[in-house]
C-alpha atoms as a PDB file:
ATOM      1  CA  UNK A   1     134.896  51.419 124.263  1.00  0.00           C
ATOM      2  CA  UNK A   2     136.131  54.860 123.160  1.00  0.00           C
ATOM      3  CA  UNK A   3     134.055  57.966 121.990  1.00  0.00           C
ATOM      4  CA  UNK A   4     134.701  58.152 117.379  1.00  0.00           C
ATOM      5  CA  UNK A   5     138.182  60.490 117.283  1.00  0.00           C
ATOM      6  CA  UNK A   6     137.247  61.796 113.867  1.00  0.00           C
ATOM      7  CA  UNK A   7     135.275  64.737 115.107  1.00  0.00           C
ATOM      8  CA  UNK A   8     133.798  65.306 111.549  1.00  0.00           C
ATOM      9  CA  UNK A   9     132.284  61.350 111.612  1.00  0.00           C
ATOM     10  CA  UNK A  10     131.308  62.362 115.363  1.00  0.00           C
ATOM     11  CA  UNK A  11     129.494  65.136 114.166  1.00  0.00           C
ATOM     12  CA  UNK A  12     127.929  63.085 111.512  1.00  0.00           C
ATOM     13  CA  UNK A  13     126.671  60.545 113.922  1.00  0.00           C
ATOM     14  CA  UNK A  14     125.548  62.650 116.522  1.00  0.00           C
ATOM     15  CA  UNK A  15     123.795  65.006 113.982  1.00  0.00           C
ATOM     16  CA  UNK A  16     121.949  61.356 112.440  1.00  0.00           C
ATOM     17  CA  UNK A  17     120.901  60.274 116.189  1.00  0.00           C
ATOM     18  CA  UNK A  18     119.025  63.605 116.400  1.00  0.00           C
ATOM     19  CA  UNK A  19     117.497  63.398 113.244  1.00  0.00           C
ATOM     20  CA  UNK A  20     116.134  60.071 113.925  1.00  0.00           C
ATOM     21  CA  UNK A  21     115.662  60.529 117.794  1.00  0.00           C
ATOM     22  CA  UNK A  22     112.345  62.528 117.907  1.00  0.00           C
ATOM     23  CA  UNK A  23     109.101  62.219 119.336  1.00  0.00           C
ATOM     24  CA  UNK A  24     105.469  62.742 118.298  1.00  0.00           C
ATOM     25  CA  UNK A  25     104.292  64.152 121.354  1.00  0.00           C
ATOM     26  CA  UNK A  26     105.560  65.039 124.560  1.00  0.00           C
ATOM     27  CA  UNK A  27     103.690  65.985 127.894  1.00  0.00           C
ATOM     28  CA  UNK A  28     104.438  65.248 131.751  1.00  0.00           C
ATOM     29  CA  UNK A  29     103.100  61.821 131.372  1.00  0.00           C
ATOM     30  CA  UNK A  30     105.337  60.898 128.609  1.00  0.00           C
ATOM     31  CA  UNK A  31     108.476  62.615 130.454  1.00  0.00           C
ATOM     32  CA  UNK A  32     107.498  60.376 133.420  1.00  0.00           C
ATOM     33  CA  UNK A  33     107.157  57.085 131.428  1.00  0.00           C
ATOM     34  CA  UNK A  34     110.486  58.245 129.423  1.00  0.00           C
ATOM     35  CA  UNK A  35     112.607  59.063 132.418  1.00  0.00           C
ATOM     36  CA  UNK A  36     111.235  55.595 134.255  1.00  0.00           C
ATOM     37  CA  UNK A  37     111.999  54.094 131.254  1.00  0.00           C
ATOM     38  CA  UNK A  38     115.534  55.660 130.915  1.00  0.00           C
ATOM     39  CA  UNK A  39     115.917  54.493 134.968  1.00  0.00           C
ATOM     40  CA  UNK A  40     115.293  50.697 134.244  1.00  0.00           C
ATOM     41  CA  UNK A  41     117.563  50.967 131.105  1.00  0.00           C
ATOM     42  CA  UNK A  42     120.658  52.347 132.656  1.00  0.00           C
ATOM     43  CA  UNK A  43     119.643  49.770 136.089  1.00  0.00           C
ATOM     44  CA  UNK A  44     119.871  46.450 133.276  1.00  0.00           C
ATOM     45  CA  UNK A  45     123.649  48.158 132.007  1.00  0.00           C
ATOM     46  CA  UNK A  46     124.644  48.601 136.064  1.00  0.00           C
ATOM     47  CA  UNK A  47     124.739  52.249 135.114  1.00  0.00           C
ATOM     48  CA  UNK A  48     123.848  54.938 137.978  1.00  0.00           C
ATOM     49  CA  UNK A  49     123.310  58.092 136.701  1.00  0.00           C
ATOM     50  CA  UNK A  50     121.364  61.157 137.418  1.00  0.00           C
ATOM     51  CA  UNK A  51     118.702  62.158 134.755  1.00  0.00           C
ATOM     52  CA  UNK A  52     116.517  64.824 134.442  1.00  0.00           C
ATOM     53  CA  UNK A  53     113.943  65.754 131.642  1.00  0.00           C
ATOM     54  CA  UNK A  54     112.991  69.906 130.956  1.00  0.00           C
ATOM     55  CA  UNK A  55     110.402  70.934 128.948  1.00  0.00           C
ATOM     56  CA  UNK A  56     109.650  74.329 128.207  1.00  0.00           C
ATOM     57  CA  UNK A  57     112.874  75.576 130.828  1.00  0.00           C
ATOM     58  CA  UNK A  58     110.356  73.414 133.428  1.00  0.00           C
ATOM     59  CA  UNK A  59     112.154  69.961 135.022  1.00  0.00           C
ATOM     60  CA  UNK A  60     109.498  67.696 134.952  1.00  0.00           C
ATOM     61  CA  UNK A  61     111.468  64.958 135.915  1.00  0.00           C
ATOM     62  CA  UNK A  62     114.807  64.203 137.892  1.00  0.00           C
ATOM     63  CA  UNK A  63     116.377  61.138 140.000  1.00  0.00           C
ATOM     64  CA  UNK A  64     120.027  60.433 141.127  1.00  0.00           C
ATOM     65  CA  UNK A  65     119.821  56.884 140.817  1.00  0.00           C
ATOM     66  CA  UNK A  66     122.190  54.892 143.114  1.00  0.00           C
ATOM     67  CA  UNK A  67     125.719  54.410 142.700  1.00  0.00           C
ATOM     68  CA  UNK A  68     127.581  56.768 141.084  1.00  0.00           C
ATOM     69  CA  UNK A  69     125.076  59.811 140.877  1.00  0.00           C
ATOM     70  CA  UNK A  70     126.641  62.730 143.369  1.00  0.00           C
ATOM     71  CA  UNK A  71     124.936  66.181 144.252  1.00  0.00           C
ATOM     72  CA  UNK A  72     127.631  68.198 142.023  1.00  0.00           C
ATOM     73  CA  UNK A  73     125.542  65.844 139.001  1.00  0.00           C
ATOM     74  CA  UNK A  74     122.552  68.278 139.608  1.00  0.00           C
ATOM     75  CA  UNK A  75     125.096  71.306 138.434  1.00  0.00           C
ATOM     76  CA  UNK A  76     126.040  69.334 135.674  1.00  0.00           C
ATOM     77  CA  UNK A  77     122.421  68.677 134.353  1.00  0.00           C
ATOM     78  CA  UNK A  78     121.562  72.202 134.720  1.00  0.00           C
ATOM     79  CA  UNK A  79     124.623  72.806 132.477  1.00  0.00           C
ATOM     80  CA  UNK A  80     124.377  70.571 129.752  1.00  0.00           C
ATOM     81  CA  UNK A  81     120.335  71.658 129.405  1.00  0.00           C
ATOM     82  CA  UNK A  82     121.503  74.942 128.751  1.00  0.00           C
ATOM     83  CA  UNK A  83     124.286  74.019 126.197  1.00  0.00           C
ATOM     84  CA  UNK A  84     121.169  72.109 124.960  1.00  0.00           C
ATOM     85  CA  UNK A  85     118.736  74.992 125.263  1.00  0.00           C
ATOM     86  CA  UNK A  86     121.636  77.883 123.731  1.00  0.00           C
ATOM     87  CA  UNK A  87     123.249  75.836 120.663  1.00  0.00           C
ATOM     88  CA  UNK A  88     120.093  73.625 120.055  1.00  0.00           C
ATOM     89  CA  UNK A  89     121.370  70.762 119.677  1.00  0.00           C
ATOM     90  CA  UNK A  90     123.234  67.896 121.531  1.00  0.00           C
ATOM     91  CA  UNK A  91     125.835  68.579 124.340  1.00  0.00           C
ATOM     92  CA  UNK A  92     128.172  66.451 122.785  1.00  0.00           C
ATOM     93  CA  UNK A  93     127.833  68.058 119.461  1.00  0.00           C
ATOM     94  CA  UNK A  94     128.280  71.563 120.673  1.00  0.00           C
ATOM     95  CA  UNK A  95     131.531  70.074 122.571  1.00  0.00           C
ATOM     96  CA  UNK A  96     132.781  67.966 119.877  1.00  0.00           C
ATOM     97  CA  UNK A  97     131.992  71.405 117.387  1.00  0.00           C
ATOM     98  CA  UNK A  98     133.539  73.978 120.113  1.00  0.00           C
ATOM     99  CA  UNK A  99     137.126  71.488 120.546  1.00  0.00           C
ATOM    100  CA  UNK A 100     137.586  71.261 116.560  1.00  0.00           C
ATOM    101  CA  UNK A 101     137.454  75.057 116.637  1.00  0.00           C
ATOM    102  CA  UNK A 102     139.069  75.936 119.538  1.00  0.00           C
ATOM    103  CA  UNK A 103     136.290  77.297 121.147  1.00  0.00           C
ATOM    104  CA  UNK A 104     136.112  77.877 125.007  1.00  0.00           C
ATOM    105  CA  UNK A 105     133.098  79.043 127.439  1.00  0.00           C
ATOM    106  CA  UNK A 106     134.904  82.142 128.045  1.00  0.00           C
ATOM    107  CA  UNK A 107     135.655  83.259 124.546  1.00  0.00           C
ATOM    108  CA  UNK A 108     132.175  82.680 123.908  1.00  0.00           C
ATOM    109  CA  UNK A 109     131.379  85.056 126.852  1.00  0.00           C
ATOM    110  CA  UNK A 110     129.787  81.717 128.811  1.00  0.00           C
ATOM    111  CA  UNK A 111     129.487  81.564 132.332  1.00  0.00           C
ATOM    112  CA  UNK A 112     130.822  78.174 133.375  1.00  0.00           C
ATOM    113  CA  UNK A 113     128.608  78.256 136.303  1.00  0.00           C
ATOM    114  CA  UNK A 114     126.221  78.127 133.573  1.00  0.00           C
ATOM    115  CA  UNK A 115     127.173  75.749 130.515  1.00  0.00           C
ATOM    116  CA  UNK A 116     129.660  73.325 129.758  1.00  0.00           C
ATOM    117  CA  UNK A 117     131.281  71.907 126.574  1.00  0.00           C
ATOM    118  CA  UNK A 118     130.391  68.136 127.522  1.00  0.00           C
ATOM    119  CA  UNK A 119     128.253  65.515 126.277  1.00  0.00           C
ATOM    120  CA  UNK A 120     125.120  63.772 128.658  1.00  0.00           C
ATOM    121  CA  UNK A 121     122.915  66.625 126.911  1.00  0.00           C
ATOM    122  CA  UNK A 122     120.512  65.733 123.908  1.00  0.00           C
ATOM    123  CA  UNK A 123     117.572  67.825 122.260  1.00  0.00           C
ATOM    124  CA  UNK A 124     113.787  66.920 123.346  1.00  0.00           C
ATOM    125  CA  UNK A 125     112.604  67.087 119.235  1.00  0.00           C
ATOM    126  CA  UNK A 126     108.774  67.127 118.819  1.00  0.00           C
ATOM    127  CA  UNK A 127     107.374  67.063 114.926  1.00  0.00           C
ATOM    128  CA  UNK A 128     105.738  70.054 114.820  1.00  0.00           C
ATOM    129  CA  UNK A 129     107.251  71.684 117.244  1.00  0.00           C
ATOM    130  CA  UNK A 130     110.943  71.714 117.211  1.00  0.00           C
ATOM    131  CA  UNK A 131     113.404  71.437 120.153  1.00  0.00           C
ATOM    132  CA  UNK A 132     110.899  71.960 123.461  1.00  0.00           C
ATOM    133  CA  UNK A 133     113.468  70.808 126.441  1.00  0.00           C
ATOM    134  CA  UNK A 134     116.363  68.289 126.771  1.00  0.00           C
ATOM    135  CA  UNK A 135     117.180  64.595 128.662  1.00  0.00           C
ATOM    136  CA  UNK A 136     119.826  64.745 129.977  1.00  0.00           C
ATOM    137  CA  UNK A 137     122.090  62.388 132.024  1.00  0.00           C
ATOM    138  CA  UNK A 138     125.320  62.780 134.414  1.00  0.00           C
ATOM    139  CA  UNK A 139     127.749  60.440 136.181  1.00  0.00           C
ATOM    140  CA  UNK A 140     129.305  58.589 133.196  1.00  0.00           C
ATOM    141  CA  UNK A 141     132.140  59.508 130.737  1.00  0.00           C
ATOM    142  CA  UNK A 142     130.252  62.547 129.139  1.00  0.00           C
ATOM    143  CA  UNK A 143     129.558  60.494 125.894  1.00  0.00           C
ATOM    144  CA  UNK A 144     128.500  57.462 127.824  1.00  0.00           C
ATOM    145  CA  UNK A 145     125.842  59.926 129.345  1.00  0.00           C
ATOM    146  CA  UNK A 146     125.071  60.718 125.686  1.00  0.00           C
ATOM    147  CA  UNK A 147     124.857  57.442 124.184  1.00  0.00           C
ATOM    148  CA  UNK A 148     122.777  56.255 127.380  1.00  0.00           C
ATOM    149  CA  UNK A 149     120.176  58.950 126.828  1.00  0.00           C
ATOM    150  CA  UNK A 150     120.073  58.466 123.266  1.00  0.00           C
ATOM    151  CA  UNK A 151     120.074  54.441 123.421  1.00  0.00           C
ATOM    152  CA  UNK A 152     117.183  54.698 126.081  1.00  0.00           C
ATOM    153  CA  UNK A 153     115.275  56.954 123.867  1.00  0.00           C
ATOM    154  CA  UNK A 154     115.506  55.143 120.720  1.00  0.00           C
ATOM    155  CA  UNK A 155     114.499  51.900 122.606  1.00  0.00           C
ATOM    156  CA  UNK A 156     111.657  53.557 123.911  1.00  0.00           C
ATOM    157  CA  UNK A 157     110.506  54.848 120.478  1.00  0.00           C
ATOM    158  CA  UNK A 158     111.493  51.449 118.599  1.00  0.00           C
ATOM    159  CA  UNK A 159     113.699  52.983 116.578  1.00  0.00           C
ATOM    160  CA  UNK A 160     116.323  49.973 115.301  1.00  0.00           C
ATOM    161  CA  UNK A 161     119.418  51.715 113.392  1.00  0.00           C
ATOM    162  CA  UNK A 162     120.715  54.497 115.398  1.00  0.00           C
ATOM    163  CA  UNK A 163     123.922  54.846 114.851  1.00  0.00           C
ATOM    164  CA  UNK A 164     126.583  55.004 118.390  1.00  0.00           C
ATOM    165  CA  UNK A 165     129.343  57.573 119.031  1.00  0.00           C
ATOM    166  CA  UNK A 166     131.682  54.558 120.210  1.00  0.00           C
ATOM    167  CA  UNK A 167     133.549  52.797 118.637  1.00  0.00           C
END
């Protein structure tokens, strides 16, 4: 299953999953229930990724699950939070966004020790708040770590139509 090639229907999708992915509160608890949650969802697809949850620039939770998660995933994560955390908004979309332009890390004066134009990174939206951290996932095909994240999420919530980036 390939990632949409239109990158302005990409950008559509991805920009609807973040409108509709959000939460109504968010604390340590919650990230712990979420990231458990996101755990047992990526066990039942025989997916093994490493996941981590930041709020407020804090990681409140991590795990390499077994399989495919390496230690150079932990860079990763680190990277696509701060894509996350600078362009506030999804990994993906910032990659997807930066490729249509072409935009590289170093013409935007980015350290790639410190961000990367990939997807596995999506915004932690509170009402009321705004953007307060990301989940973020590594291991996969960068938009399988997307969609994972965001499928896990909107199962969590209950949320029914949220549209996929594949196809």
């Amino acid at each position: 299953m390939p990632l949409i090639s239109d990158t302005n229907r990409l950008l559509e999708t991805i920009a609807k999953q973040e409108s509709l992915v959000r939460f109504q509160k968010f604390d340590n608890d919650i990230a712990l229930e979420l990231g458990l949650f996101i755990v047992d969802y990526a066990k039942k697809l025989g997916k093994g990724p490493s996941i981590a949850i930041t709020v407020n620039e804090w990681q409140v939770f991590k795990v390499a699950m077994s399989g495919i998660a390496r230690p150079d995933n932990e860079g990763w994560l680190r990277r696509k939070h701060n894509t996350v955390t600078r362009f506030r908004a999804s990994s993906l979309a910032t990659a997807a966004s930066m490729k249509a332009k072409g935009a590289t890390l170093a013409a935007r004066a980015l350290d790639p020790d410190d961000y990367i134009f990939a997807g596995g990174g999506f915004p932690l939206y509170v009402e009321n708040a705004g953007i307060i951290g990301s989940i973020c996932a590594s291991g996969l095909k960068d938009f399988e770590d997307h969609q994972l994240v965001v499928d896990a999420c909107a199962a969590w919530l209950g949320l029914q139509e949220v549209p996929s980036v594949v196809e």
